[in-house]
Structures are given as C-alpha cells and as structure tokens.
N, C-alpha and C. Protein backbone atom coordinates (compact mmCIF):
# COMPACT_ATOMS: atom_id res chain seq x y z
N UNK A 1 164.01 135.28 95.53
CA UNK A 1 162.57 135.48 95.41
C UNK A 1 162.08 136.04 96.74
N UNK A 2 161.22 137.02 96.53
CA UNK A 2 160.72 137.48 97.79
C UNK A 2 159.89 137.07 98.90
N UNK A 3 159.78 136.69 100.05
CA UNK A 3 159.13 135.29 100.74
C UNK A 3 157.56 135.86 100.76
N UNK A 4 157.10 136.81 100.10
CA UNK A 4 155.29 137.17 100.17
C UNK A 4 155.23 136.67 98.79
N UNK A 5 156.02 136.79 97.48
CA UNK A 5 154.99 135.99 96.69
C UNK A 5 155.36 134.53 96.80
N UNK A 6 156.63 134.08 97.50
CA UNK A 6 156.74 132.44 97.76
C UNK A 6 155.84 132.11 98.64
N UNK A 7 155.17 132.71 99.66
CA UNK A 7 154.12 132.35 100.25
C UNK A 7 152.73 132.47 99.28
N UNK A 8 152.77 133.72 98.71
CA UNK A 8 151.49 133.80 97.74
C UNK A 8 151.33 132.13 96.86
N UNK A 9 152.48 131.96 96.28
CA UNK A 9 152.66 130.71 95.47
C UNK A 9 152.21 129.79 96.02
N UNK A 10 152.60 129.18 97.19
CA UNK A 10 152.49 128.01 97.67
C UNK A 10 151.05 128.07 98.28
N UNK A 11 150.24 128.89 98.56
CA UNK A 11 149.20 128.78 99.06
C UNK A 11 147.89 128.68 97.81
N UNK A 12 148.38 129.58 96.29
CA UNK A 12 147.81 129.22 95.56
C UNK A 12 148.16 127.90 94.88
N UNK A 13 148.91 126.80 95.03
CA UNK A 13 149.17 125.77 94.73
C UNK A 13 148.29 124.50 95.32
N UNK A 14 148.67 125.11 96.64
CA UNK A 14 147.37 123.98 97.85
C UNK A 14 145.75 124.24 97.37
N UNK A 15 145.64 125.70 97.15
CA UNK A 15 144.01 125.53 96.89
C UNK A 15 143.62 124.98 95.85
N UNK A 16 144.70 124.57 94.36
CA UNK A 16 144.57 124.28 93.14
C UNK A 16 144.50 122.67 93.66
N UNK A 17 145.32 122.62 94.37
CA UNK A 17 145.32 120.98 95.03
C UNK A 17 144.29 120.39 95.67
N UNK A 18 144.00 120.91 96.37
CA UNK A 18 142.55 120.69 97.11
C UNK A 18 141.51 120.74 96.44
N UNK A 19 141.03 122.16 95.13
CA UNK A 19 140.27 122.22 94.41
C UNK A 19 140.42 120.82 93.30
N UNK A 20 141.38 119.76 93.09
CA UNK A 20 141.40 118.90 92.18
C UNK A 20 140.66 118.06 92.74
N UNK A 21 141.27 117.36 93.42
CA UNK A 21 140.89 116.55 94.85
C UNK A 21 139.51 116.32 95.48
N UNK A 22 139.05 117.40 95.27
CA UNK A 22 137.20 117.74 95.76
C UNK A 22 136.49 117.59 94.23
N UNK A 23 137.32 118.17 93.67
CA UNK A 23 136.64 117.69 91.83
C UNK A 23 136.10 116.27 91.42
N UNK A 24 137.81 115.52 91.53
CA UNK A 24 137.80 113.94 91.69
C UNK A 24 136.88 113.47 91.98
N UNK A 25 136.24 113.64 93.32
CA UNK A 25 135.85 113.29 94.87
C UNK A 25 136.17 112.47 95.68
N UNK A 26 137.49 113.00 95.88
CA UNK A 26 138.20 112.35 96.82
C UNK A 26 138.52 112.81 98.07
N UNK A 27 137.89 113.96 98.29
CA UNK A 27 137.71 115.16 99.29
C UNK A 27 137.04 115.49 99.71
N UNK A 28 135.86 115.54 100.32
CA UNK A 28 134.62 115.94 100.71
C UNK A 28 134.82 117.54 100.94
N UNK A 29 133.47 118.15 101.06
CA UNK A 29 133.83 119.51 101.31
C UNK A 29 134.05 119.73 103.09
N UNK A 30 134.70 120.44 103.46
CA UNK A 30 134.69 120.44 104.89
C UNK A 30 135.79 119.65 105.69
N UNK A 31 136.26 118.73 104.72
CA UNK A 31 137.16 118.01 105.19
C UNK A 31 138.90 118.57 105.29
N UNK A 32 138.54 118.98 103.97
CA UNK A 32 140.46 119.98 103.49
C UNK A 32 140.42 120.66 104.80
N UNK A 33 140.35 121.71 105.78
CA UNK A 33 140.98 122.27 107.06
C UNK A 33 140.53 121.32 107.94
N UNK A 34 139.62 120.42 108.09
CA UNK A 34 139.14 119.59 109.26
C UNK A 34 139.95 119.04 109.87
N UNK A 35 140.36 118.74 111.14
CA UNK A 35 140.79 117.77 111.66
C UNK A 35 139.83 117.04 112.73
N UNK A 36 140.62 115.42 112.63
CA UNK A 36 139.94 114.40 113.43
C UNK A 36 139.44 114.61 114.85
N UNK A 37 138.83 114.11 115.69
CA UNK A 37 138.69 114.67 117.10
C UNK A 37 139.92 114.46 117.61
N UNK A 38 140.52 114.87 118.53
CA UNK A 38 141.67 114.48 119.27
C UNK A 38 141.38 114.98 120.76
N UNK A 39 141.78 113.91 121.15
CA UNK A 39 141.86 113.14 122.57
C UNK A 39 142.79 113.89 123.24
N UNK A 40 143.05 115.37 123.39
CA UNK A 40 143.70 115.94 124.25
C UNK A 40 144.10 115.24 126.04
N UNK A 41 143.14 114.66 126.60
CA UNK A 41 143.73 114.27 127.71
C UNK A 41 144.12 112.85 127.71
N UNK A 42 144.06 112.68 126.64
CA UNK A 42 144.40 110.99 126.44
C UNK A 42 146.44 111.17 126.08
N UNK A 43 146.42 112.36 125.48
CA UNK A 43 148.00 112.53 125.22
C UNK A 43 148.76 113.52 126.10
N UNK A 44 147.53 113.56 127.64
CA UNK A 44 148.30 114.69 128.49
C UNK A 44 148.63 113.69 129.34
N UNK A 45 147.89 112.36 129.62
CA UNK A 45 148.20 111.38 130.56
C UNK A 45 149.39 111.10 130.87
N UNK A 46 149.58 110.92 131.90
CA UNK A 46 150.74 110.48 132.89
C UNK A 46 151.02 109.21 133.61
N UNK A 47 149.59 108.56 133.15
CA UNK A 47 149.65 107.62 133.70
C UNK A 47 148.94 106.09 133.16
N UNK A 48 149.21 105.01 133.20
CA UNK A 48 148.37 104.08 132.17
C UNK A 48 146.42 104.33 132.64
N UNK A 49 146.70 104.23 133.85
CA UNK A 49 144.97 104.60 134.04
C UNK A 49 144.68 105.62 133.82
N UNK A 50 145.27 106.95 133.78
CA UNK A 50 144.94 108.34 133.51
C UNK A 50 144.93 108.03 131.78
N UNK A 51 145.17 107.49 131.26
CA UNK A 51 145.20 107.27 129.93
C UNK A 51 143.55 106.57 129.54
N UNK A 52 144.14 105.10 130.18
CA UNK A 52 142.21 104.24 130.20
C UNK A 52 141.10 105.41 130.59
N UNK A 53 141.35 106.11 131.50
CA UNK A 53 140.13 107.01 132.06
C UNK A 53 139.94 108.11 130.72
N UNK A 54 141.26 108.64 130.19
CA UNK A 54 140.80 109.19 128.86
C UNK A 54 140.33 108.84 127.71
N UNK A 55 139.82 107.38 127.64
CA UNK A 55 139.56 107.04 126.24
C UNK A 55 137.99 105.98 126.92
N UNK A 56 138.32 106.23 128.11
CA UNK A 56 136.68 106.00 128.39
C UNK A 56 136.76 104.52 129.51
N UNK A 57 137.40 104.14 130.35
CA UNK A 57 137.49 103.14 131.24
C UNK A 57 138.61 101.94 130.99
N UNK A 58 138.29 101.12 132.08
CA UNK A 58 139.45 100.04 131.64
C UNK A 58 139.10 99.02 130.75
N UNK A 59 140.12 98.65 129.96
CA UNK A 59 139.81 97.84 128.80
C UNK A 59 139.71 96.55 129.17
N UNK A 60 139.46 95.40 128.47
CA UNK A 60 139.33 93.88 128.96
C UNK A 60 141.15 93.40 127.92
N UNK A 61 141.52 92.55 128.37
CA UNK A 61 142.43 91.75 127.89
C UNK A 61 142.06 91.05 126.76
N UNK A 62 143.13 91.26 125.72
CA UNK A 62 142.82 90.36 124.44
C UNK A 62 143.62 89.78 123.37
N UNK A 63 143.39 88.18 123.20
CA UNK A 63 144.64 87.53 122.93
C UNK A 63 144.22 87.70 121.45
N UNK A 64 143.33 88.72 120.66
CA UNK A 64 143.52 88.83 119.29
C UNK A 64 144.44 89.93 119.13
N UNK A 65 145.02 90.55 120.05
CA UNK A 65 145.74 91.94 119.58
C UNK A 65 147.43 91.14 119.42
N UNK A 66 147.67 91.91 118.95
CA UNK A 66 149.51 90.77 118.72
C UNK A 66 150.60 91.92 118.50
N UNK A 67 151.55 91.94 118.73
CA UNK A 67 152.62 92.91 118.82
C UNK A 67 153.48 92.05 117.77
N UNK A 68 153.74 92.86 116.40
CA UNK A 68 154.47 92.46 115.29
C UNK A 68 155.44 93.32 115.19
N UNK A 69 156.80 92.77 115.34
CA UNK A 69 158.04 93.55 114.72
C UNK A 69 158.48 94.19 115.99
N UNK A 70 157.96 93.87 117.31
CA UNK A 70 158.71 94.52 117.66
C UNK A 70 159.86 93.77 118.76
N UNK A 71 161.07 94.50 119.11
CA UNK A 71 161.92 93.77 119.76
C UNK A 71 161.48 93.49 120.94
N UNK A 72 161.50 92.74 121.23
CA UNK A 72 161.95 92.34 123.18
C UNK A 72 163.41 93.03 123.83
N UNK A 73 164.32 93.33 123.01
CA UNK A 73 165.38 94.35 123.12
C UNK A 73 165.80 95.01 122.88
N UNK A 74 165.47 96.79 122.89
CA UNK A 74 165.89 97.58 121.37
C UNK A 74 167.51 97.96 122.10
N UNK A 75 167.89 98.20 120.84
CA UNK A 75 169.39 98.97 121.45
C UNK A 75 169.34 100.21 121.61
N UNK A 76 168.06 101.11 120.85
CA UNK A 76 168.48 102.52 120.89
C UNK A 76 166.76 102.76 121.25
N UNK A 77 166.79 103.61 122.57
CA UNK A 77 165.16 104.02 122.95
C UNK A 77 165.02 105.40 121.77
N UNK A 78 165.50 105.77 121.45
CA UNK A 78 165.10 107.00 120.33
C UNK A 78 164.23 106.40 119.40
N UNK A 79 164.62 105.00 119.09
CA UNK A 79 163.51 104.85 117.70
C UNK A 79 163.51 103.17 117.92
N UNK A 80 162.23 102.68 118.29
CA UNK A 80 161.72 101.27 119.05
C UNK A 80 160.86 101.66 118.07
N UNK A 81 161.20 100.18 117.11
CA UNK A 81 159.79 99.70 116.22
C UNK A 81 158.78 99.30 116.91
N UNK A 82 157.66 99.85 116.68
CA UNK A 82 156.55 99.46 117.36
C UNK A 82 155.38 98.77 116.22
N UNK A 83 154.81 97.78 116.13
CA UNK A 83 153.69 97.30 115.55
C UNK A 83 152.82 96.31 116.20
N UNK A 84 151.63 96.86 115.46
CA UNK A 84 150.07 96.16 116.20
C UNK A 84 148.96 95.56 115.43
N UNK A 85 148.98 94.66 115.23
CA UNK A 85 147.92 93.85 114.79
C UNK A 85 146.36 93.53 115.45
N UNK A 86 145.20 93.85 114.75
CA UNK A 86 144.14 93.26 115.76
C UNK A 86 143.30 92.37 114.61
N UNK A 87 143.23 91.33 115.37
CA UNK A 87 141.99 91.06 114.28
C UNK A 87 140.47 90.61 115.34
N UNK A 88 140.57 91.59 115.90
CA UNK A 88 139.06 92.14 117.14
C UNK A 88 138.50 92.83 115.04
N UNK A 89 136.91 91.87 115.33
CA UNK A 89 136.34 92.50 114.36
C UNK A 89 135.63 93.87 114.64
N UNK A 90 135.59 94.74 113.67
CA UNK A 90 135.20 96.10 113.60
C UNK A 90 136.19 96.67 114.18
N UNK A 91 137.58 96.57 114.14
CA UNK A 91 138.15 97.79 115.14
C UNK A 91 138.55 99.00 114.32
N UNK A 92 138.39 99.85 115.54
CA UNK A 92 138.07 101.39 114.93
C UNK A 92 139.53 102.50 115.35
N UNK A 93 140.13 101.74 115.93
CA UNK A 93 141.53 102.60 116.52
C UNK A 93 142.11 102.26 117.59
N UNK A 94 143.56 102.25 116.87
CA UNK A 94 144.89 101.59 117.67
C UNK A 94 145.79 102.95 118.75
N UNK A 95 145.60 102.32 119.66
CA UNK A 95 146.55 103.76 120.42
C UNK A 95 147.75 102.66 120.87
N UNK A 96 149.31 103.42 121.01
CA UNK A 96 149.99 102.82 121.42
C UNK A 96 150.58 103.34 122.98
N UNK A 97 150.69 102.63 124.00
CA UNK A 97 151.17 103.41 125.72
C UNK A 97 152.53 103.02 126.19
N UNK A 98 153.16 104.05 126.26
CA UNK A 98 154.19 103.58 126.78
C UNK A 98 154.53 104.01 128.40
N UNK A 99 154.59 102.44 129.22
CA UNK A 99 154.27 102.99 130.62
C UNK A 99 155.11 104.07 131.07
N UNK A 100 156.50 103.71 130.68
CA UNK A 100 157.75 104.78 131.66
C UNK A 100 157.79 105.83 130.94
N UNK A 101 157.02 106.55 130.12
CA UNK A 101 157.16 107.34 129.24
C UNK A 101 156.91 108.82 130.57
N UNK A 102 157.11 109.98 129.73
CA UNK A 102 156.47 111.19 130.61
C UNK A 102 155.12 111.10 129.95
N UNK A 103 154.88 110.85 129.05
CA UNK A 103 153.31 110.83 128.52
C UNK A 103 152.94 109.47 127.84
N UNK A 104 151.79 109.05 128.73
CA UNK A 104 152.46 107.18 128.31
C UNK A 104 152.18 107.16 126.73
N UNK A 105 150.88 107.69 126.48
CA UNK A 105 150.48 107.82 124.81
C UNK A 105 151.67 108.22 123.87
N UNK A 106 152.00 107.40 122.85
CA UNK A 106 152.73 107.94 121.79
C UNK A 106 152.17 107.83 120.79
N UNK A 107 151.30 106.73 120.38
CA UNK A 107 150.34 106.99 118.95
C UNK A 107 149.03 106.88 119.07
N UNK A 108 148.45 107.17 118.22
CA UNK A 108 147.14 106.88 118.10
C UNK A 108 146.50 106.63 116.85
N UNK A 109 145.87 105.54 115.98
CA UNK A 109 145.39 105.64 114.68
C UNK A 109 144.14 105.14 114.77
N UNK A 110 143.60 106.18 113.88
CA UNK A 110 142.18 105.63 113.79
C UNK A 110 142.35 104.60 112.00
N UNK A 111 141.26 103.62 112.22
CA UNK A 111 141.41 102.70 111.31
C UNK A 111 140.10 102.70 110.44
N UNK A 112 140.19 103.31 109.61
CA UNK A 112 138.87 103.48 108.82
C UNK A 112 138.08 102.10 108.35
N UNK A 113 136.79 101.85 108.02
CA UNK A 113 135.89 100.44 108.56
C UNK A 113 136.43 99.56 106.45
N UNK A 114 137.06 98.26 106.79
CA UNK A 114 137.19 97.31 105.66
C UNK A 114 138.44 97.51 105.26
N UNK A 115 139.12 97.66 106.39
CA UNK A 115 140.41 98.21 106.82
C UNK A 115 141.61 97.03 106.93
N UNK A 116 142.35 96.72 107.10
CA UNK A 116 143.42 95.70 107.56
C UNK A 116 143.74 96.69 109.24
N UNK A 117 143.18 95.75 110.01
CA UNK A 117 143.50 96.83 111.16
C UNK A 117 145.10 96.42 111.89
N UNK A 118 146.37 96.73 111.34
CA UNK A 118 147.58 96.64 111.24
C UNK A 118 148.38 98.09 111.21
N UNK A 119 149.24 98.37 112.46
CA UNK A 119 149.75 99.84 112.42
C UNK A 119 150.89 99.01 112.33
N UNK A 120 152.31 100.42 112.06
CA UNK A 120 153.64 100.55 112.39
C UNK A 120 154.06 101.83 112.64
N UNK A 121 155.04 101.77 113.76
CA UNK A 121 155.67 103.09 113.95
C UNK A 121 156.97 102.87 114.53
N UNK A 122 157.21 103.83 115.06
CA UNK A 122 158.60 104.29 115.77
C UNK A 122 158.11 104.78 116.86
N UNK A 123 158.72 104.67 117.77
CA UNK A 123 158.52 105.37 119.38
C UNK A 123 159.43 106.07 120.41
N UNK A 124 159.82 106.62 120.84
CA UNK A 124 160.49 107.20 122.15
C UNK A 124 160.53 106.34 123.63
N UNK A 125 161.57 105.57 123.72
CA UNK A 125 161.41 105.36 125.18
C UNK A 125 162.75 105.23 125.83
N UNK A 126 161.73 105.84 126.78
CA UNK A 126 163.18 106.45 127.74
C UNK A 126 164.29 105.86 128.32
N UNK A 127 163.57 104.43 128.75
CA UNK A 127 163.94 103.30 129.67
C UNK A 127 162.83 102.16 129.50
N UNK A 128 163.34 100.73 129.85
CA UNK A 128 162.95 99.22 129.63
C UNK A 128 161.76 100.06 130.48
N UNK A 129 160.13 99.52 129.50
CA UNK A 129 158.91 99.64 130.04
C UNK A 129 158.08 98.60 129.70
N UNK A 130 157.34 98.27 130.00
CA UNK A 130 155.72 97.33 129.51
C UNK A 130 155.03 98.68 128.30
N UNK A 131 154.72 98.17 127.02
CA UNK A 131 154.18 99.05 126.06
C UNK A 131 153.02 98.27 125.50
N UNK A 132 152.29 98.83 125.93
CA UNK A 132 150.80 98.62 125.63
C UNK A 132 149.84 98.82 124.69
N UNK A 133 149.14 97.84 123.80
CA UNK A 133 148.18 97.59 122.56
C UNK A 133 146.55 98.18 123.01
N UNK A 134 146.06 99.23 122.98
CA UNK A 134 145.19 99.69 123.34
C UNK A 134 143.95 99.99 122.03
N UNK A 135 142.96 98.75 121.87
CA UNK A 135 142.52 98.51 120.63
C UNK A 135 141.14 98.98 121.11
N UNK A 136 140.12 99.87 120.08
CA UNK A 136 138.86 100.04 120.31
C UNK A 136 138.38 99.35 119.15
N UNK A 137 137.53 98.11 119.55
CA UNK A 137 136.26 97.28 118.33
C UNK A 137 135.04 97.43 118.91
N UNK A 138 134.40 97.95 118.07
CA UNK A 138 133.07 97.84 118.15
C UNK A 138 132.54 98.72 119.09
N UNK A 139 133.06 99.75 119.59
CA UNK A 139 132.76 100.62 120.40
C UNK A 139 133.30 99.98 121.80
N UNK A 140 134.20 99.09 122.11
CA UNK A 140 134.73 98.72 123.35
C UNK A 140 136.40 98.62 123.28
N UNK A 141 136.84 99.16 124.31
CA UNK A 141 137.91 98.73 124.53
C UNK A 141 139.01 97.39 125.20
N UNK A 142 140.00 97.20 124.51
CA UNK A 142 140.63 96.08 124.89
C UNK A 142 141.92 96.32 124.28
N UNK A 143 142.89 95.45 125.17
CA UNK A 143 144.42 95.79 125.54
C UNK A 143 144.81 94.41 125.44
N UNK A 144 146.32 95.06 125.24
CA UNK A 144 147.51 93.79 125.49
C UNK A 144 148.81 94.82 125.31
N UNK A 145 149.74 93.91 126.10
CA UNK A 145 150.98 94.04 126.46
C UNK A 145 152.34 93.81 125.89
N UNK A 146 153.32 94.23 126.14
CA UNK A 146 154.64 93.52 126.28
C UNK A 146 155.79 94.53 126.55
N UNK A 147 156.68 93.81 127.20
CA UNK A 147 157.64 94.37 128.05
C UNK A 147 158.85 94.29 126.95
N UNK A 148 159.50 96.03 126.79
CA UNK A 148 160.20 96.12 125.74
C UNK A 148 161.39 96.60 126.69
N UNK A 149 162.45 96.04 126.24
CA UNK A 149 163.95 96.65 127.09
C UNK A 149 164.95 97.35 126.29
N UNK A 150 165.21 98.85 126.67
CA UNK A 150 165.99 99.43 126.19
C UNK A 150 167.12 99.84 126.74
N UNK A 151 168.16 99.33 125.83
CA UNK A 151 169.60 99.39 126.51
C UNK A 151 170.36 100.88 126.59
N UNK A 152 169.87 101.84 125.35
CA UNK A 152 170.09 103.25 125.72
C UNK A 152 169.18 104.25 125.69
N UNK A 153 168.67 104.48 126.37
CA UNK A 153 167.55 105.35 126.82
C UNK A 153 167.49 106.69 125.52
N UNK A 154 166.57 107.05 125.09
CA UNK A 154 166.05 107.96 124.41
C UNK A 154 165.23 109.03 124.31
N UNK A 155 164.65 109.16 125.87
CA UNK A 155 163.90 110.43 125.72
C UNK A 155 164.84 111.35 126.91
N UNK A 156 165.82 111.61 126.68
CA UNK A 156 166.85 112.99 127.77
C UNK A 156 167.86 111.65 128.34
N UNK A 157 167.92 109.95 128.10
CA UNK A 157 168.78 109.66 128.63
C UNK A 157 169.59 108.90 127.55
C-alpha cells in the first residue's frame, strides 16, 4: 500500500474518532489538538530547588502524602516502581523528583477534582537517590520523601 493513502487513511480515521467522541460529549470542542499547560522549566530543572522554584516556591512537609509500592531497594534503576498517594484534600497534581537524576522531574500528573488522588509509574534512576512526592492541594504545595537504592544504575550506568 502506498504510504500517502496509508497516511490519508489513518488521518481520516482520527477525525471520524474525534468527530464520535465530541458527538457523545465526551470531548469538548478545542480540546482534540489541545494540550495541558506544561511546566517546561519544571522538567529542565537540575536541581530539587530549581524544580520548587519552577512550580512556584518551597513546599511545606506532609505526613498525608505516602509512597506506595515502592522499594527501598530496586535491583534495576531502568524501571523503579514509583507510587504516590495523597489524601491532602483538593489535590490537583502529583509531580514525581528524582534528586540524582540529570533532570530531577520524571512525572507529573494532574488529578482531575473527585478524583482518587493515587499515581503509579516507572522511573529512571541512575544511582541510590532521595525521590520526592511533590503534591499541589488547594493551590499550595507540599512534599515528602524517601530514599530509594539502586543496585544497577539505569540512566548510562
């Protein structure tokens, strides 16, 4: 098949998709190409405070945020389960930091409102770091910790 009408195809497939979707209303208009704001210097950071300074100052400490599932020892830094629990009411988005990282940010989710505010992921780390719960409720920020050790390094080691 020739790759201009396999492209023709697949692009008339997405608009039939999107056109369902907005039918439904499960799509708003404006939304299908939109994307979320993104925090460009929050994922250029280099540093845990160059990070806080990108998402708007330093956060307060908080013993509702909880680190679920993840090891205290991974064996392989390529892929460290990472999970975060808050039950800070109203929270609006989970970022995850990893200090020894080259870019401490590795996730970020925003948590839409009547939400279970509960992430999971996978992460990159390079070497044993402190990885950090970076929770926004209510328009404020607040953090928590824990020190994850990796026995084979995963980002170039």
């Amino acid at each position: 098949m020739d790759s201009g009408r396999r492209d023709a195809l697949k692009a008339g497939g997405s608009v039939s998709l999107l056109t369902l979707l907005a039918a439904a209303g499960w799509l708003k208009p404006g939304e299908a190409g939109a994307q979320g704001a993104w925090n460009k210097a929050a994922f250029e950071a280099k540093s845990i405070p160059d990070a806080y300074k990108a998402f708007g100052g330093a956060p307060a400490q908080a013993k509702e945020i909880a680190f679920v599932a993840t090891p205290d020892i991974a064996e392989n830094g390529a892929v460290v389960p990472i999970g975060v629990t808050s039950s800070l009411p109203k929270t609006e988005q989970i970022a995850i930091l990893v200090e020894k990282n080259p870019n401490v940010l590795a996730a970020s989710f925003d948590i839409p409102a009547g939400t279970e505010a509960t992430v999971t992921t996978r992460v990159k780390m390079g070497q044993s770091s402190n990885v950090y719960a970076l929770v926004k409720a209510d328009g404020k920020y607040y953090v928590a910790q824990k020190e994850v050790k990796v026995t084979l390094g995963g980002c170039g080691g």
